[in-house]
PDB file of N, CA and C in Angstrom:
ATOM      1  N   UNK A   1       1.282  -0.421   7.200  1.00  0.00           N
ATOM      2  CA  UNK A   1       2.518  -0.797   7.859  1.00  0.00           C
ATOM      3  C   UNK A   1       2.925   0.349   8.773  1.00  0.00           C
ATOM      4  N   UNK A   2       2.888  -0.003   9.919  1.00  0.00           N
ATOM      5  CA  UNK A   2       3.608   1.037  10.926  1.00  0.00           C
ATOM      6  C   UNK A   2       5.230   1.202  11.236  1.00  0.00           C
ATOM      7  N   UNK A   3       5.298   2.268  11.238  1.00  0.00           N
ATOM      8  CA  UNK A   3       7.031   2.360  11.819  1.00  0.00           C
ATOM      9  C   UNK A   3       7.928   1.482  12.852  1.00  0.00           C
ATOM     10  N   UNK A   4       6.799   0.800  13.495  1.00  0.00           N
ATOM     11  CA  UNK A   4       7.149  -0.292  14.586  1.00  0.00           C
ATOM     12  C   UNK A   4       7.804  -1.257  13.611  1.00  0.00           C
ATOM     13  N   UNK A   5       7.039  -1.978  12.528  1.00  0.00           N
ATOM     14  CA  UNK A   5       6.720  -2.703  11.074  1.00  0.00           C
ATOM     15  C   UNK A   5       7.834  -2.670  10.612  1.00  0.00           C
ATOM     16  N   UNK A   6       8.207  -1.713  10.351  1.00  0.00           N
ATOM     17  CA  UNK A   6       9.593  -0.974   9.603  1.00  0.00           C
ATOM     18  C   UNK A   6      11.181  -1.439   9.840  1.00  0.00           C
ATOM     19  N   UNK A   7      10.777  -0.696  11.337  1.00  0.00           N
ATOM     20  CA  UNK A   7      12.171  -0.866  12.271  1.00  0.00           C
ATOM     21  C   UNK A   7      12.578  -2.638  12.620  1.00  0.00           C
ATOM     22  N   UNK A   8      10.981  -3.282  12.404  1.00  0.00           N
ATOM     23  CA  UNK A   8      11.262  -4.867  13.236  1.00  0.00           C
ATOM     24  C   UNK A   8      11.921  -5.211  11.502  1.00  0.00           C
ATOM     25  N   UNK A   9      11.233  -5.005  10.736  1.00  0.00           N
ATOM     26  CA  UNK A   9      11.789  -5.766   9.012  1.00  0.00           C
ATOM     27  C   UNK A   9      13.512  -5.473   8.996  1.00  0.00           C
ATOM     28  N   UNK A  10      13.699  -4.415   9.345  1.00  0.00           N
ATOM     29  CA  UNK A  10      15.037  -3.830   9.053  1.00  0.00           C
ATOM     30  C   UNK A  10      15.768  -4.367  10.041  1.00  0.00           C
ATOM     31  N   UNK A  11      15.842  -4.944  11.202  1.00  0.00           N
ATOM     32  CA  UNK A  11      16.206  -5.159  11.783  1.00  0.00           C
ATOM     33  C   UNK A  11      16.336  -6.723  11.821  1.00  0.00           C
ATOM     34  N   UNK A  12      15.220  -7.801  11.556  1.00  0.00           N
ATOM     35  CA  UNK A  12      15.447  -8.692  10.978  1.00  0.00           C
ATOM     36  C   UNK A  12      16.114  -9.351   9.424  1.00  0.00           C
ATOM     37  N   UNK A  13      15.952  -7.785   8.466  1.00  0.00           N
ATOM     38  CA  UNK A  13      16.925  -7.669   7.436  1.00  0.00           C
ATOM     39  C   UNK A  13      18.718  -7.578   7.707  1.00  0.00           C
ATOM     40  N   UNK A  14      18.931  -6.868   9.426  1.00  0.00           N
ATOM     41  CA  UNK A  14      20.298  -7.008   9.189  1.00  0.00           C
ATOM     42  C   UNK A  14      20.518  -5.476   9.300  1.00  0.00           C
ATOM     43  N   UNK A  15      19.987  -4.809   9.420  1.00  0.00           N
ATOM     44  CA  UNK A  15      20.208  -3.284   9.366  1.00  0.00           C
ATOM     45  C   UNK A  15      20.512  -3.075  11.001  1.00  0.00           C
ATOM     46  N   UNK A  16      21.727  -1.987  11.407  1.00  0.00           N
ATOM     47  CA  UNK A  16      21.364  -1.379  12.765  1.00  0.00           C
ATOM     48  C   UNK A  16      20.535  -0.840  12.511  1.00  0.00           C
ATOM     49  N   UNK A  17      20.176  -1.082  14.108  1.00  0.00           N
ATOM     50  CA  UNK A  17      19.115   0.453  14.592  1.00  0.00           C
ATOM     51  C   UNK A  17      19.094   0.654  15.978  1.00  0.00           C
ATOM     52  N   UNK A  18      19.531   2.280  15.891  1.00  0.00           N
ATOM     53  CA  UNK A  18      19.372   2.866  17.236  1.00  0.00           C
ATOM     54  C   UNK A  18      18.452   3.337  17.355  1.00  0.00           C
ATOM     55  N   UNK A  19      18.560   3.130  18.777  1.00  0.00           N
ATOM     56  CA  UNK A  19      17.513   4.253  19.909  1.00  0.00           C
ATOM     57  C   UNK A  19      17.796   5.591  19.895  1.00  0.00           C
ATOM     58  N   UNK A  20      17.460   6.327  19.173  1.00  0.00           N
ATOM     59  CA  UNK A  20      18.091   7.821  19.727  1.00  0.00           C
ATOM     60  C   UNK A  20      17.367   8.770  20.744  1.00  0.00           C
ATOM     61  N   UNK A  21      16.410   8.134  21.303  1.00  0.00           N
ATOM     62  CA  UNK A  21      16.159   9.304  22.464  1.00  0.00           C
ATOM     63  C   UNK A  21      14.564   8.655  22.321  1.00  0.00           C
ATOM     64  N   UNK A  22      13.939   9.684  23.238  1.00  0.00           N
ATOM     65  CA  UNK A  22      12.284   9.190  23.793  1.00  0.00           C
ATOM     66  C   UNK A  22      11.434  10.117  23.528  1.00  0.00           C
ATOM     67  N   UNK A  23      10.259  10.245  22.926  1.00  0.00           N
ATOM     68  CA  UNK A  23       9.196  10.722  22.784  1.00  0.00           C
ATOM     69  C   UNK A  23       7.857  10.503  23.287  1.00  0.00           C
ATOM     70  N   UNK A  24       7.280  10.591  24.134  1.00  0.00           N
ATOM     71  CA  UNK A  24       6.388  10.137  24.288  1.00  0.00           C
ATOM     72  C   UNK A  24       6.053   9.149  25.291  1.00  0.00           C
ATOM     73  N   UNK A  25       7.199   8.911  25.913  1.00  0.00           N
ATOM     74  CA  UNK A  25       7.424   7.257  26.356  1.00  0.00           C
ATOM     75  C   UNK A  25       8.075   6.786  25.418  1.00  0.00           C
ATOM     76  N   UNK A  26       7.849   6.612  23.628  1.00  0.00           N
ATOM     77  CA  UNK A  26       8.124   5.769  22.793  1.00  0.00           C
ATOM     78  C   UNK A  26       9.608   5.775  22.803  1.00  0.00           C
ATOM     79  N   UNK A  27      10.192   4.886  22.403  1.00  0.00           N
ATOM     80  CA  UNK A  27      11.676   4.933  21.446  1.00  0.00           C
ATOM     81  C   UNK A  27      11.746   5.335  20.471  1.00  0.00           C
ATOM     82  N   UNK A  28      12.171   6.321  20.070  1.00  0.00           N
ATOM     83  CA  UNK A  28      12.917   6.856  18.970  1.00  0.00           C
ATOM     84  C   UNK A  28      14.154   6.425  18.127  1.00  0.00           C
ATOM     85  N   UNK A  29      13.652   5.824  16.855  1.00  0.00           N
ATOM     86  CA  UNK A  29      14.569   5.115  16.050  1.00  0.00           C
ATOM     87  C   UNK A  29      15.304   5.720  14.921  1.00  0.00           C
ATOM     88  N   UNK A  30      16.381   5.356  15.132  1.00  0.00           N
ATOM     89  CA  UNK A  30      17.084   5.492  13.778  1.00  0.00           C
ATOM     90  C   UNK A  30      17.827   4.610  13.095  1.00  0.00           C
ATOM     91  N   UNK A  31      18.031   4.350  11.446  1.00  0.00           N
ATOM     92  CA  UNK A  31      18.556   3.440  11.160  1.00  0.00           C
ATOM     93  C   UNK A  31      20.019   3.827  10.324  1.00  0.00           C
ATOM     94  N   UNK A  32      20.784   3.135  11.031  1.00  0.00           N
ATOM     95  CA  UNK A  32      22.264   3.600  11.029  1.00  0.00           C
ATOM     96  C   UNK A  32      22.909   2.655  10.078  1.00  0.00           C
ATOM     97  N   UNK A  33      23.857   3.465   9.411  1.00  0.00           N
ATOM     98  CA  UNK A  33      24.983   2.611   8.047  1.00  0.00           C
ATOM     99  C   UNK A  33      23.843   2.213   7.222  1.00  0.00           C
ATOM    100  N   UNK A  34      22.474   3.653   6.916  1.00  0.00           N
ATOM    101  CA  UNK A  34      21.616   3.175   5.980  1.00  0.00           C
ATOM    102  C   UNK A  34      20.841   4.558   5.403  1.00  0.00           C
ATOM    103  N   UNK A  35      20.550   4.619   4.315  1.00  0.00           N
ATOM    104  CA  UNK A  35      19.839   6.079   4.385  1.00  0.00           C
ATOM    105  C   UNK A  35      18.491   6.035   4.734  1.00  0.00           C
ATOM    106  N   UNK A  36      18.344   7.553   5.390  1.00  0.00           N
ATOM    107  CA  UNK A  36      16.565   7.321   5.711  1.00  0.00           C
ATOM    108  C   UNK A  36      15.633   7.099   5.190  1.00  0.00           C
ATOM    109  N   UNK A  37      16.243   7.075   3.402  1.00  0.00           N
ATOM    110  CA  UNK A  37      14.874   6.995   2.917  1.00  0.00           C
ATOM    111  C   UNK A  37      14.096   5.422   2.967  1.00  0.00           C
ATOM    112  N   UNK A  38      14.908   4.697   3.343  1.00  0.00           N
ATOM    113  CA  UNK A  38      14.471   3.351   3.596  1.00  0.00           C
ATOM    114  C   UNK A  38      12.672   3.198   3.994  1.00  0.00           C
ATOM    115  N   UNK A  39      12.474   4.034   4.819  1.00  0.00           N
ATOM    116  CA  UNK A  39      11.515   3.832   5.507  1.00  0.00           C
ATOM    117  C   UNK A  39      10.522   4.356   4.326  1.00  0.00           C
ATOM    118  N   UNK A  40      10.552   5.170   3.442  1.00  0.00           N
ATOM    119  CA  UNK A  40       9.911   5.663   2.360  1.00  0.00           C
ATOM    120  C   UNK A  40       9.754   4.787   1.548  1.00  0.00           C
ATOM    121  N   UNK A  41      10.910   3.622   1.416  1.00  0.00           N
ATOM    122  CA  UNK A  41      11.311   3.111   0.111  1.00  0.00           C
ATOM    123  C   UNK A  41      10.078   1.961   0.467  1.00  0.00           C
ATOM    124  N   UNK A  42       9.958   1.421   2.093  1.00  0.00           N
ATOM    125  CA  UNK A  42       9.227   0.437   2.729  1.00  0.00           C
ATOM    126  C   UNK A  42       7.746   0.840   2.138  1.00  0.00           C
ATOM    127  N   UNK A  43       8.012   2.081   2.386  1.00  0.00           N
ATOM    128  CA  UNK A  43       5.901   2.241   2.516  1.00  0.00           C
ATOM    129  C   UNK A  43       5.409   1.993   1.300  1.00  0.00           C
ATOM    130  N   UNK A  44       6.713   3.092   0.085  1.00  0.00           N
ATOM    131  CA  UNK A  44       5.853   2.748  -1.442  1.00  0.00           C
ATOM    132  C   UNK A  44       5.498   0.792  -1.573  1.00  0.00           C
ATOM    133  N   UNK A  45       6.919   0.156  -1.235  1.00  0.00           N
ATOM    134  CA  UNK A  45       6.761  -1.662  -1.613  1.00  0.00           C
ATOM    135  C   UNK A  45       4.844  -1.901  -0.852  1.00  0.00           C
ATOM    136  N   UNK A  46       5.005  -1.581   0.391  1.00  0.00           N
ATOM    137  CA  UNK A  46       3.786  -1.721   0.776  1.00  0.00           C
ATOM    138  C   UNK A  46       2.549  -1.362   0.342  1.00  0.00           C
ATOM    139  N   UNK A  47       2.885   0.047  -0.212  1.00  0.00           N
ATOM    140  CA  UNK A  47       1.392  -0.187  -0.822  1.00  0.00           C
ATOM    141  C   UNK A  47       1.141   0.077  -2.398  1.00  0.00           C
ATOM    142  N   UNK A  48       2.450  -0.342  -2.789  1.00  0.00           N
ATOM    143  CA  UNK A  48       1.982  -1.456  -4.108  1.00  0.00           C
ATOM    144  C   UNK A  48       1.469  -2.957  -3.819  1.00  0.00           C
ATOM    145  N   UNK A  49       1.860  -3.343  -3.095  1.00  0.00           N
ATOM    146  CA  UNK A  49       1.532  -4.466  -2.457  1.00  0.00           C
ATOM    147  C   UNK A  49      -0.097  -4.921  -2.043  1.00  0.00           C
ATOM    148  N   UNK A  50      -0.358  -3.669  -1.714  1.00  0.00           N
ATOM    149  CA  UNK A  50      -2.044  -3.339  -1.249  1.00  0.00           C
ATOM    150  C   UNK A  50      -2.642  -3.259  -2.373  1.00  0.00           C
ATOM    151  N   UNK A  51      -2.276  -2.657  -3.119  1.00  0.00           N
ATOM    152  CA  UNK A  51      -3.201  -2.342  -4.425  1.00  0.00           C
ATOM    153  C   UNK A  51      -3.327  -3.423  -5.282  1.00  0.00           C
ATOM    154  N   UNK A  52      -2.134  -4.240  -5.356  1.00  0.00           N
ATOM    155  CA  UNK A  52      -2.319  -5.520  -5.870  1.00  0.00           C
ATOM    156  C   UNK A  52      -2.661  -6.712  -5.415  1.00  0.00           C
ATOM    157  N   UNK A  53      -3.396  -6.268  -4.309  1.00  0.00           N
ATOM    158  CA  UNK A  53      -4.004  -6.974  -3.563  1.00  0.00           C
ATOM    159  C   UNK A  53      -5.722  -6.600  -3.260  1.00  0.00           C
ATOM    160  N   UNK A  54      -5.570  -5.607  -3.935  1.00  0.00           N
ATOM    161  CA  UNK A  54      -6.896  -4.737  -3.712  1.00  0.00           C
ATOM    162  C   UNK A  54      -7.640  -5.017  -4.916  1.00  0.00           C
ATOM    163  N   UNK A  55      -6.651  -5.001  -6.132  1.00  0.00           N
ATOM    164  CA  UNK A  55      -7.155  -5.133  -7.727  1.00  0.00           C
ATOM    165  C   UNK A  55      -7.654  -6.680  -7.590  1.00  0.00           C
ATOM    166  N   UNK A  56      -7.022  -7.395  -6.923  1.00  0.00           N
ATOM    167  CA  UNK A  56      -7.023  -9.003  -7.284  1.00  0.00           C
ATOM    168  C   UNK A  56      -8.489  -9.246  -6.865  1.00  0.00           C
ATOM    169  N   UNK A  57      -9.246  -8.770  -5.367  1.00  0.00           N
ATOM    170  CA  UNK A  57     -10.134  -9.286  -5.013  1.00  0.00           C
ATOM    171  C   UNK A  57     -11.536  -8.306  -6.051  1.00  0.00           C
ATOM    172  N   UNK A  58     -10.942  -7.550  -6.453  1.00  0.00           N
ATOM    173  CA  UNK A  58     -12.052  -6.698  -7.465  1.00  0.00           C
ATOM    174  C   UNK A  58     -11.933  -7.442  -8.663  1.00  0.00           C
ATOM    175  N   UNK A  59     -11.230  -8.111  -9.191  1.00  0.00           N
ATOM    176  CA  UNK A  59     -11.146  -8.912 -10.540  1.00  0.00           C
ATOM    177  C   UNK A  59     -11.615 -10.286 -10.166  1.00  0.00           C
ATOM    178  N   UNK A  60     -11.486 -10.891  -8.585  1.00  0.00           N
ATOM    179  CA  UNK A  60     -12.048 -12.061  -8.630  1.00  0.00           C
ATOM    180  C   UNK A  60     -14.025 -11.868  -7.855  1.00  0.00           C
ATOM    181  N   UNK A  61     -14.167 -10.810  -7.729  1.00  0.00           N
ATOM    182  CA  UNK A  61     -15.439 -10.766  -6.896  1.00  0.00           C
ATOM    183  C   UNK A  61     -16.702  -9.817  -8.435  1.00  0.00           C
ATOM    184  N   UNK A  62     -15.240  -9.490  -8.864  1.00  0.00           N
ATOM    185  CA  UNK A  62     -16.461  -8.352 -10.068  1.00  0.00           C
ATOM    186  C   UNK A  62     -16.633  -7.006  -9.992  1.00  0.00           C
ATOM    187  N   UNK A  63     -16.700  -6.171 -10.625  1.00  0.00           N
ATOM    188  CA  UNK A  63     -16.454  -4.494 -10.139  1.00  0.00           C
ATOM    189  C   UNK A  63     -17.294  -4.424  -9.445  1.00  0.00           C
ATOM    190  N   UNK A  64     -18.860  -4.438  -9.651  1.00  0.00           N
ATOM    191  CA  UNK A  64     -19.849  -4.734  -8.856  1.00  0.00           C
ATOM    192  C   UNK A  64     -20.703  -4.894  -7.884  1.00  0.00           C
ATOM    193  N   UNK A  65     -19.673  -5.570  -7.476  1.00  0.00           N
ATOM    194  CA  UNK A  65     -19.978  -6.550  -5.479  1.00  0.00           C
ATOM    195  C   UNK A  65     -19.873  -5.529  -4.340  1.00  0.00           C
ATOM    196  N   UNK A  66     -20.695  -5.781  -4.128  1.00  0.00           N
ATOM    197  CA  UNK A  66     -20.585  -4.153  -2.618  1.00  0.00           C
ATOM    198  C   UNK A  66     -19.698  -5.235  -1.851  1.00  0.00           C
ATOM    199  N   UNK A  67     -20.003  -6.237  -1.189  1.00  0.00           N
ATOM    200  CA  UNK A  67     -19.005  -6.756  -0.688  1.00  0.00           C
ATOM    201  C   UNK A  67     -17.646  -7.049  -1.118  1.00  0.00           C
ATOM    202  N   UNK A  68     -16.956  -7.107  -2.179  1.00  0.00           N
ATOM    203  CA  UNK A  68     -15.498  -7.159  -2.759  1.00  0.00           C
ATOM    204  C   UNK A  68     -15.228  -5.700  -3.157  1.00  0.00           C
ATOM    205  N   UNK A  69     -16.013  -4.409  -3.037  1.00  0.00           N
ATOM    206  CA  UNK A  69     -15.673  -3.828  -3.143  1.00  0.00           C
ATOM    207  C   UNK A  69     -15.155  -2.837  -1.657  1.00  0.00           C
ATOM    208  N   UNK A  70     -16.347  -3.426  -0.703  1.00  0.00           N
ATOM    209  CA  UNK A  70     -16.030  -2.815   0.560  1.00  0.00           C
ATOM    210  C   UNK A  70     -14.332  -3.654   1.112  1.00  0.00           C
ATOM    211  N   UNK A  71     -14.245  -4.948   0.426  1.00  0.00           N
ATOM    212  CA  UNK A  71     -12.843  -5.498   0.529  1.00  0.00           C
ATOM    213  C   UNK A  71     -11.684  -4.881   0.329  1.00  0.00           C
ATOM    214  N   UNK A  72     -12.140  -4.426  -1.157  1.00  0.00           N
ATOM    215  CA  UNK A  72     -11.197  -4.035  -1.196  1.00  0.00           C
ATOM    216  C   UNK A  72     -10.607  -2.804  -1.099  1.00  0.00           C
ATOM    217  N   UNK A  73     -11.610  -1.712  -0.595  1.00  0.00           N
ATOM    218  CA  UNK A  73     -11.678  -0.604  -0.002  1.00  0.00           C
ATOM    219  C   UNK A  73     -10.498  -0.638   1.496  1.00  0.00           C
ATOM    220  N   UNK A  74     -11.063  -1.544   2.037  1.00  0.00           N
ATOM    221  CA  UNK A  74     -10.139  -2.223   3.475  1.00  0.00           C
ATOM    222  C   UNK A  74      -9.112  -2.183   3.034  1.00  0.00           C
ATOM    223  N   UNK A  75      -8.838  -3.178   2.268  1.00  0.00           N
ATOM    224  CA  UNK A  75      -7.119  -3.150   1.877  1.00  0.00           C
ATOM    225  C   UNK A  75      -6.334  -1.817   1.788  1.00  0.00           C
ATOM    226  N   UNK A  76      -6.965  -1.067   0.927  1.00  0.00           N
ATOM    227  CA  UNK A  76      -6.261  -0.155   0.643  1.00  0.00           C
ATOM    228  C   UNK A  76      -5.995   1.072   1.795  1.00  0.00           C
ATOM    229  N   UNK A  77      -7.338   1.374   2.875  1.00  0.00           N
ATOM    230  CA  UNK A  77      -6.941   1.896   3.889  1.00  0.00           C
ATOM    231  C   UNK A  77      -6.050   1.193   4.758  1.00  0.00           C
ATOM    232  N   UNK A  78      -5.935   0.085   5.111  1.00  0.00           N
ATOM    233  CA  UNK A  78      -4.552  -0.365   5.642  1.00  0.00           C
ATOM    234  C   UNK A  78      -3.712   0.345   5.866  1.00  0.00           C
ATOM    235  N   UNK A  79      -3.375   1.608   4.799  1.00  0.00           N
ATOM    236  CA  UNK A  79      -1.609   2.203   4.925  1.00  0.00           C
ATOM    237  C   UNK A  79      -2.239   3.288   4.759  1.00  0.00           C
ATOM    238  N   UNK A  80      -3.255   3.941   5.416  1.00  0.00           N
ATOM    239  CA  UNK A  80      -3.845   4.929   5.842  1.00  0.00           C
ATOM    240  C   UNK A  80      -3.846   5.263   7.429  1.00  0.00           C
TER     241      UNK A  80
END
């Protein structure tokens, strides 16, 4: 999940969010009437999310399987 990821969830959750300035070209976000750790709180949900998604295809493919294991290898770099 990228910070782009983040800011669009929170923002479709109902949260402000400002622009506070430019980096890069990019926009620089902040999320206001909220604490920052939000964005922390996002990544752990996410990648519990991965892992239980990672365990599932290793319990349905078999410890085994180079292919369910290269699966589920994928998954888990996701939030890498």
């Amino acid at each position: 999940m990228t910070k782009e990821d983040i800011i669009r969830m929170a923002r479709e959750a109902g949260f402000d969010v400002e622009i506070t300035g430019f980096f890069n070209y990019k926009p620089q976000h902040i999320l206001t009437g909220v604490d920052a750790d939000i964005q922390s709180f996002a990544a752990l949900v996410a990648s519990a999310e991965r892992e239980t998604c990672a365990r599932v295809v290793e319990q349905y493919t078999g410890a085994w399987d180079d292919q369910g294991y290269a699966l589920s290898q994928a998954i888990r770099a996701r939030g890498e």
